[in-house]
PDB file of N, CA and C in Angstrom:
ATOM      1  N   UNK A   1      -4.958  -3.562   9.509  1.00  0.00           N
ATOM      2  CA  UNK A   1      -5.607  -2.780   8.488  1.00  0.00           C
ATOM      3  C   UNK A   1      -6.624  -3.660   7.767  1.00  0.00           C
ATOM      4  N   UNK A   2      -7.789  -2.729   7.324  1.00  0.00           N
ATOM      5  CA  UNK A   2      -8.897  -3.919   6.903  1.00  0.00           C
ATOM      6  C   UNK A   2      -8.722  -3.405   5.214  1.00  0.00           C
ATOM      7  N   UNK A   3      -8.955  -3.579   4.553  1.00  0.00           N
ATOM      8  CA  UNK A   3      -9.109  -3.649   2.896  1.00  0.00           C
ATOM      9  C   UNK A   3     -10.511  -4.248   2.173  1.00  0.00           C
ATOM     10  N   UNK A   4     -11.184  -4.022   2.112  1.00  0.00           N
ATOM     11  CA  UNK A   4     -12.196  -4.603   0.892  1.00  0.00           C
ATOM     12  C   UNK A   4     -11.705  -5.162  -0.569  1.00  0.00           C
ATOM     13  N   UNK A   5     -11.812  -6.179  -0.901  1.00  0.00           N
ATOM     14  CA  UNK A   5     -11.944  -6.921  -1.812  1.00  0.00           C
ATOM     15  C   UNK A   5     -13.227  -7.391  -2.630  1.00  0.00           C
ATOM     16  N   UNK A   6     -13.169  -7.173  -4.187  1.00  0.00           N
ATOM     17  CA  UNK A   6     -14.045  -7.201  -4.888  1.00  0.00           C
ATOM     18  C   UNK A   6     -13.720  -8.507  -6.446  1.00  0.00           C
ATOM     19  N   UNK A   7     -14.258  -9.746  -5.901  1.00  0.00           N
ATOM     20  CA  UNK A   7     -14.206 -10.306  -7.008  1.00  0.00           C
ATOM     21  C   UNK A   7     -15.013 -10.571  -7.694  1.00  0.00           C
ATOM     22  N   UNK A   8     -14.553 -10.721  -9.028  1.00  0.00           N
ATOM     23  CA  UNK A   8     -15.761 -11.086  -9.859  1.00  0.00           C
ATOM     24  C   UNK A   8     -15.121 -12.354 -11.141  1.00  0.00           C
ATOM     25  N   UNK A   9     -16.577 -12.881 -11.013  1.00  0.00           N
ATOM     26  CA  UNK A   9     -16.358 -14.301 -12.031  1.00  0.00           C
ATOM     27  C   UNK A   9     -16.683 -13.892 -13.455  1.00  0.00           C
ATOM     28  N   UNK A  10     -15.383 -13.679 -14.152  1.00  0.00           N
ATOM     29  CA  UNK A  10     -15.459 -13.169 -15.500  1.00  0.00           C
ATOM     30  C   UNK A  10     -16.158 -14.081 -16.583  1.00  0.00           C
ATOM     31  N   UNK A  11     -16.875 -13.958 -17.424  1.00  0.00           N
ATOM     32  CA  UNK A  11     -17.155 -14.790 -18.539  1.00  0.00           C
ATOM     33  C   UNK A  11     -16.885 -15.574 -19.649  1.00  0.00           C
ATOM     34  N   UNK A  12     -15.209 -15.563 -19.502  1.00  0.00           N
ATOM     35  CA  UNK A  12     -14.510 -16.293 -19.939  1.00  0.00           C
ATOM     36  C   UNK A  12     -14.019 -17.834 -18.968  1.00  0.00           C
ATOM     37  N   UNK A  13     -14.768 -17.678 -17.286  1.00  0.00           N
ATOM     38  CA  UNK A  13     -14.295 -18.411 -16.529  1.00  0.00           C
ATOM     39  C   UNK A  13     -13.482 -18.285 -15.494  1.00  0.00           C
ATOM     40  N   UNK A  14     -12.516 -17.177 -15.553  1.00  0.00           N
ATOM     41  CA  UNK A  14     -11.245 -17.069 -14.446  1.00  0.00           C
ATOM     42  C   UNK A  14     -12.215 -16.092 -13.814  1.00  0.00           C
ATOM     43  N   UNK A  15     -11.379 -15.641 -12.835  1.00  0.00           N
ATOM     44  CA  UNK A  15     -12.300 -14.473 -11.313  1.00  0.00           C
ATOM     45  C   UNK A  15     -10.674 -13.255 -11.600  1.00  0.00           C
ATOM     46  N   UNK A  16     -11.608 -12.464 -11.692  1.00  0.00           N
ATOM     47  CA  UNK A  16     -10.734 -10.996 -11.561  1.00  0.00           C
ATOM     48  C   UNK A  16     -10.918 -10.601 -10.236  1.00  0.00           C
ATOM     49  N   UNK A  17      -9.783 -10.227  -9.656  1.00  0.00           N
ATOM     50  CA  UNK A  17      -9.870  -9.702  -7.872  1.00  0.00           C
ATOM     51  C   UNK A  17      -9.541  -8.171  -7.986  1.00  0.00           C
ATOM     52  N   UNK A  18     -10.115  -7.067  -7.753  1.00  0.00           N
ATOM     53  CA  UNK A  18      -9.492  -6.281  -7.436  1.00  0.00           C
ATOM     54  C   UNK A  18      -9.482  -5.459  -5.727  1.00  0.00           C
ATOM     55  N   UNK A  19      -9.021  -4.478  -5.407  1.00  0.00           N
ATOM     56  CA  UNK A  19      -9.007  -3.673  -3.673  1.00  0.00           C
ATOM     57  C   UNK A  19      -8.749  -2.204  -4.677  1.00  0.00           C
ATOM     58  N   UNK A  20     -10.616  -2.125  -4.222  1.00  0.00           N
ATOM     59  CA  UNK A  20     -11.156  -0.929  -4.443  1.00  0.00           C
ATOM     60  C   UNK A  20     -10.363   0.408  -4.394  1.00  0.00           C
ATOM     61  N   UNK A  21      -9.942   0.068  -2.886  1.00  0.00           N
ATOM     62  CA  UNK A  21      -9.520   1.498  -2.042  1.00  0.00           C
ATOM     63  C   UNK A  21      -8.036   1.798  -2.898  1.00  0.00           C
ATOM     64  N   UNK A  22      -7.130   0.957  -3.277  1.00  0.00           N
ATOM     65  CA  UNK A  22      -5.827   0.810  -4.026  1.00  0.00           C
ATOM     66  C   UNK A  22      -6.167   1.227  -5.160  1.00  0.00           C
ATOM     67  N   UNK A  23      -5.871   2.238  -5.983  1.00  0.00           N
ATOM     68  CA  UNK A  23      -6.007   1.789  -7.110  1.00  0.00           C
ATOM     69  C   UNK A  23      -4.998   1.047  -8.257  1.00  0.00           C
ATOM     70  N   UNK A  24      -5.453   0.727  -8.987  1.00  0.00           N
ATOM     71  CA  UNK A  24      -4.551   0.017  -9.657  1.00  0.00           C
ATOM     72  C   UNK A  24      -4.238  -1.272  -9.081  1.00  0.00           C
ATOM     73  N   UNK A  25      -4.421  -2.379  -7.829  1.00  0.00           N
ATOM     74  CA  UNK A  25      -4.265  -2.836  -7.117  1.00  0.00           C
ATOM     75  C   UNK A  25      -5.239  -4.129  -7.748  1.00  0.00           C
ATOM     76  N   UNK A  26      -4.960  -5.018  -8.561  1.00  0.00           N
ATOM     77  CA  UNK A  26      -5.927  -6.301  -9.136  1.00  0.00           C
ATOM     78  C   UNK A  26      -4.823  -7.296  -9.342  1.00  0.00           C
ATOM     79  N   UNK A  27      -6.012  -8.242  -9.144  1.00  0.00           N
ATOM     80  CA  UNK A  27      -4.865  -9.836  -9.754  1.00  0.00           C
ATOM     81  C   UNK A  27      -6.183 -10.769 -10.993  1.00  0.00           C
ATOM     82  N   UNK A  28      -5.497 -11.773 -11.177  1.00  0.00           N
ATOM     83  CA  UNK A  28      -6.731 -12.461 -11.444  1.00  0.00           C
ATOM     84  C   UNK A  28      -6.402 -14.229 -11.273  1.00  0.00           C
ATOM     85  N   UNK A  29      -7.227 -15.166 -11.184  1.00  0.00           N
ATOM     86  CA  UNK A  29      -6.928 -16.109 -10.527  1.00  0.00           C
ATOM     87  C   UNK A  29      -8.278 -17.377 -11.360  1.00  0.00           C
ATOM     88  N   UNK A  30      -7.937 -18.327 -11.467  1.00  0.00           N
ATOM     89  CA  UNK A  30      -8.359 -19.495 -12.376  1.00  0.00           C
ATOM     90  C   UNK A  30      -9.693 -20.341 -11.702  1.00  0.00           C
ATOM     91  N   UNK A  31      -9.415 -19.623 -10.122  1.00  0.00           N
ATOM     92  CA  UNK A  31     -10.200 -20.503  -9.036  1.00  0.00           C
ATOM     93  C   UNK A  31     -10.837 -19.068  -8.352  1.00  0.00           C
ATOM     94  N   UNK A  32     -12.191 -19.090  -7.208  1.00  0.00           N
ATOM     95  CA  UNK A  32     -11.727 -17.990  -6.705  1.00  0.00           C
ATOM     96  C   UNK A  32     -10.826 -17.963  -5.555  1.00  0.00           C
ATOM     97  N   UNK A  33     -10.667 -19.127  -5.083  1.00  0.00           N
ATOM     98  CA  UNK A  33      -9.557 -19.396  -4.123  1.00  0.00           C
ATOM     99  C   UNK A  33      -8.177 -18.883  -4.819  1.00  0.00           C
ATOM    100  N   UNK A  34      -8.099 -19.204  -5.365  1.00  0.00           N
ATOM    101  CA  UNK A  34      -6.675 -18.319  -6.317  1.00  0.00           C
ATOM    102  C   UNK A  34      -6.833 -17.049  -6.143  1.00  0.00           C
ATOM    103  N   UNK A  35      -8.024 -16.316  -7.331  1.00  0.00           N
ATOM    104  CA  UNK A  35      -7.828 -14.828  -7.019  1.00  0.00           C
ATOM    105  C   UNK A  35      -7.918 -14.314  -5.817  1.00  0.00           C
ATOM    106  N   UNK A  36      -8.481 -14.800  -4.383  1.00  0.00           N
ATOM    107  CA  UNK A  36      -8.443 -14.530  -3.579  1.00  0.00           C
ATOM    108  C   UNK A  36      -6.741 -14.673  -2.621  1.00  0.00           C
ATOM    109  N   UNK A  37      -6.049 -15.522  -2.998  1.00  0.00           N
ATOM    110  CA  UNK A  37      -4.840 -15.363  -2.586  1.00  0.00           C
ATOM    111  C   UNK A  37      -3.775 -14.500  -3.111  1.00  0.00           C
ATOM    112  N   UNK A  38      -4.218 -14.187  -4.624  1.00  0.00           N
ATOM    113  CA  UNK A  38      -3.506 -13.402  -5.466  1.00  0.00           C
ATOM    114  C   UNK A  38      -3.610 -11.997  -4.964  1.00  0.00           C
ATOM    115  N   UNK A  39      -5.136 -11.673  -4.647  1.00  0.00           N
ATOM    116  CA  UNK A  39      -4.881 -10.514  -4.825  1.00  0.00           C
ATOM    117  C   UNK A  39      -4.325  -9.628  -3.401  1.00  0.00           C
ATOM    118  N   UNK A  40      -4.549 -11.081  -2.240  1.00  0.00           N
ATOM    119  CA  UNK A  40      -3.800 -10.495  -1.032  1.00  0.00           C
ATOM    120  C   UNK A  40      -2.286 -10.097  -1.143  1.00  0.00           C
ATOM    121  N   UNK A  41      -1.528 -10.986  -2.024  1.00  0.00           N
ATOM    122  CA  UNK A  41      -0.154 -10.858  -2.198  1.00  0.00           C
ATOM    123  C   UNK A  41      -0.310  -9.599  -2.906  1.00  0.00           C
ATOM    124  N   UNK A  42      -1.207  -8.925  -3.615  1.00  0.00           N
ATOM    125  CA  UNK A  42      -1.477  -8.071  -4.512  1.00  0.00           C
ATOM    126  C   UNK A  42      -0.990  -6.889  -3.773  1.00  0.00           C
ATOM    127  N   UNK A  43      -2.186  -6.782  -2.460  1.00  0.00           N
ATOM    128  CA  UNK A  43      -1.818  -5.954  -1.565  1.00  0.00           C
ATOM    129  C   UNK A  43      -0.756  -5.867  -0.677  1.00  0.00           C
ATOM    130  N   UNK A  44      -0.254  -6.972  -0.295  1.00  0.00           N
ATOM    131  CA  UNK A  44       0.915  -6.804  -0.003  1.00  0.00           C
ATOM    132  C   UNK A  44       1.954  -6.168  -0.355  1.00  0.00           C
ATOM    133  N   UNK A  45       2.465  -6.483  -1.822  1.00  0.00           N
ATOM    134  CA  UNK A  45       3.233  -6.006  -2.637  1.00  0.00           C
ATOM    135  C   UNK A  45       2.895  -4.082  -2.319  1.00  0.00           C
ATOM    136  N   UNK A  46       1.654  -4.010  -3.006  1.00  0.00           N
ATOM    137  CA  UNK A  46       1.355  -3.061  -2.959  1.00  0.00           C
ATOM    138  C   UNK A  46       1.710  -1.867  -1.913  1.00  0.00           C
ATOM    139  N   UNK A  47       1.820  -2.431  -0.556  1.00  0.00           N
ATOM    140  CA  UNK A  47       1.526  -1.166  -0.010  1.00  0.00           C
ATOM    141  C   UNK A  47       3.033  -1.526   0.942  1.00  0.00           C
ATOM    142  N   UNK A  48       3.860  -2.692   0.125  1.00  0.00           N
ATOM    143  CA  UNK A  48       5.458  -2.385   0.367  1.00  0.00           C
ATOM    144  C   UNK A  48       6.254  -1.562  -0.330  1.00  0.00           C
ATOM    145  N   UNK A  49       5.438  -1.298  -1.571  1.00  0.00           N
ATOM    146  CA  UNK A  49       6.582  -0.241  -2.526  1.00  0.00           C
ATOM    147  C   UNK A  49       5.813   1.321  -2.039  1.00  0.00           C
ATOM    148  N   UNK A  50       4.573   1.139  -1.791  1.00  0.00           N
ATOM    149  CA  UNK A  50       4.005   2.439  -1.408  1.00  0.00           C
ATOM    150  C   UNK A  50       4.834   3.046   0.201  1.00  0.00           C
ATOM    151  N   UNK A  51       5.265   2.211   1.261  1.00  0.00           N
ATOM    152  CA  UNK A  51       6.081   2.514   2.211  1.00  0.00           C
ATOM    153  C   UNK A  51       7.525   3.252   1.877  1.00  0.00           C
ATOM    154  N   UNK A  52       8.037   2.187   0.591  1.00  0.00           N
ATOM    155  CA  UNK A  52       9.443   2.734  -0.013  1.00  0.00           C
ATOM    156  C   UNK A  52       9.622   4.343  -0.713  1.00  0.00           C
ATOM    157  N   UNK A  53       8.140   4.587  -0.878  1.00  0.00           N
ATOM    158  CA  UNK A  53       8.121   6.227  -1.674  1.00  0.00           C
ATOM    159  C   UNK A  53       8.110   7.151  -0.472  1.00  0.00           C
ATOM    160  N   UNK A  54       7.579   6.582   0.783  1.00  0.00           N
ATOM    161  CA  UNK A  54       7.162   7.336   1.768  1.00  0.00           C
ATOM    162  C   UNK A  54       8.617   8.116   2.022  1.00  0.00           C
ATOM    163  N   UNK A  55       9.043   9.817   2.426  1.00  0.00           N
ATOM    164  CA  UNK A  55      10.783   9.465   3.280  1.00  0.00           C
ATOM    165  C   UNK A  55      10.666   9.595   4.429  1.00  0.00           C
ATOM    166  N   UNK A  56      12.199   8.800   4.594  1.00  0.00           N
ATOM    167  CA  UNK A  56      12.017   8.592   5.974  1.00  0.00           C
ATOM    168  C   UNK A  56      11.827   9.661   7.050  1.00  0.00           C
ATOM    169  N   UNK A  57      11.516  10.141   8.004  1.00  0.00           N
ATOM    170  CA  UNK A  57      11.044  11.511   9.017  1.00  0.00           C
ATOM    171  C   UNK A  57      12.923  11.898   9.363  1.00  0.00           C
ATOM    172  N   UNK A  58      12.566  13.123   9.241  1.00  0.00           N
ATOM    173  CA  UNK A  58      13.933  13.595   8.944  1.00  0.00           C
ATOM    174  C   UNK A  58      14.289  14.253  10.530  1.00  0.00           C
ATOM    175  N   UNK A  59      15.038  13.596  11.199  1.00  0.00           N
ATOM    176  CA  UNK A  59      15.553  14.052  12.799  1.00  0.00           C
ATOM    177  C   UNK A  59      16.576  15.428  12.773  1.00  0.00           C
ATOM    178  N   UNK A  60      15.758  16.096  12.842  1.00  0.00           N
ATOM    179  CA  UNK A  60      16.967  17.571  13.049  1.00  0.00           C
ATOM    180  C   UNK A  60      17.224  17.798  14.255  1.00  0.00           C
ATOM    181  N   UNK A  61      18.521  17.845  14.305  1.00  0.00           N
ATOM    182  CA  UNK A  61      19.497  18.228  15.517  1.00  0.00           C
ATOM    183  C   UNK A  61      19.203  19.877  16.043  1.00  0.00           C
ATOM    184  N   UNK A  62      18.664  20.250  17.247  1.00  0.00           N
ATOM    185  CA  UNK A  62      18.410  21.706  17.851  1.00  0.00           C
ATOM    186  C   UNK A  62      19.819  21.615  18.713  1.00  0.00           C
ATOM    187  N   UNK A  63      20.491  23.038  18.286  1.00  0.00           N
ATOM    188  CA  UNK A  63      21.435  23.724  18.892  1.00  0.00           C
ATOM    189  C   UNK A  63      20.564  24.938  19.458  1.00  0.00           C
ATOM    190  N   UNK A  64      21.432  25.289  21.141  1.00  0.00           N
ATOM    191  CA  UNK A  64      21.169  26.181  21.840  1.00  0.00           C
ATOM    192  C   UNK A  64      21.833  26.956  21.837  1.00  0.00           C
ATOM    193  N   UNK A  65      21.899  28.188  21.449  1.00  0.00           N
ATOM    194  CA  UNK A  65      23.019  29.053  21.005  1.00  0.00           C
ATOM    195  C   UNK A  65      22.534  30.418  22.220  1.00  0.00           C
ATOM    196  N   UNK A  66      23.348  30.699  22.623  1.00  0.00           N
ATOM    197  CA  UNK A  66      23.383  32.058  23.625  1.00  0.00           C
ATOM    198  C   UNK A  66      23.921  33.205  23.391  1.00  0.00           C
ATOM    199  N   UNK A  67      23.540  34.170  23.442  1.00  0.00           N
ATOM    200  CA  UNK A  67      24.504  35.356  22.691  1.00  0.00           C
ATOM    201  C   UNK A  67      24.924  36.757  23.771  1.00  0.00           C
ATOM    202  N   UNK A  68      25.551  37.381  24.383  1.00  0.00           N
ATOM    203  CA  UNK A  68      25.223  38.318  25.161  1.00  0.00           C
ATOM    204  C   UNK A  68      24.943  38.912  24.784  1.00  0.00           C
ATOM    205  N   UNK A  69      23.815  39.814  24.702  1.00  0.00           N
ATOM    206  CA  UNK A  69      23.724  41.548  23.941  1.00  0.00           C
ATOM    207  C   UNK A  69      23.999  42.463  25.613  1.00  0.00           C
ATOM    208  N   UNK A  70      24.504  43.983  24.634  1.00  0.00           N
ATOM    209  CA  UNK A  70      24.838  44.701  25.419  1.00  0.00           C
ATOM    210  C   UNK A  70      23.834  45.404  25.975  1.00  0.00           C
ATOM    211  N   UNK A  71      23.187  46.093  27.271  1.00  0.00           N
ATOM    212  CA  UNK A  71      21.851  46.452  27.702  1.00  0.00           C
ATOM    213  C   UNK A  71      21.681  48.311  27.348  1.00  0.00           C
TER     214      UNK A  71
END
């Protein structure tokens, strides 16, 4: 899976990372080598709790049932 990543060098000095496509999905990091590792774990995290909401595919059992009717 590919993801886009968007950092930016804030004006206080640190780099804010966020992944656009996620929302809510940001880190921020002191280096941009930091926010850039942060915010992969970011996604990571991310789209392990998003799997956990998913449910699981539900296997239903088919019975063949036969009936005689009278003609």
């Amino acid at each position: 899976m590919r993801l886009g990543i968007r950092i930016i060098h804030e004006a206080r000095g640190t780099y804010r990372s966020v992944c656009p496509s996620l929302p809510g999905c940001s880190s921020r990091g002191q280096t941009y080598e930091e926010a850039k590792v942060k915010i992969e774990e970011a996604i990571i995290g991310y789209l392990a709790a998003l799997s956990n909401c998913v449910p699981p595919q539900i296997e239903e059992e088919v019975i063949e049932y036969y009936e005689e009717v009278a003609a």
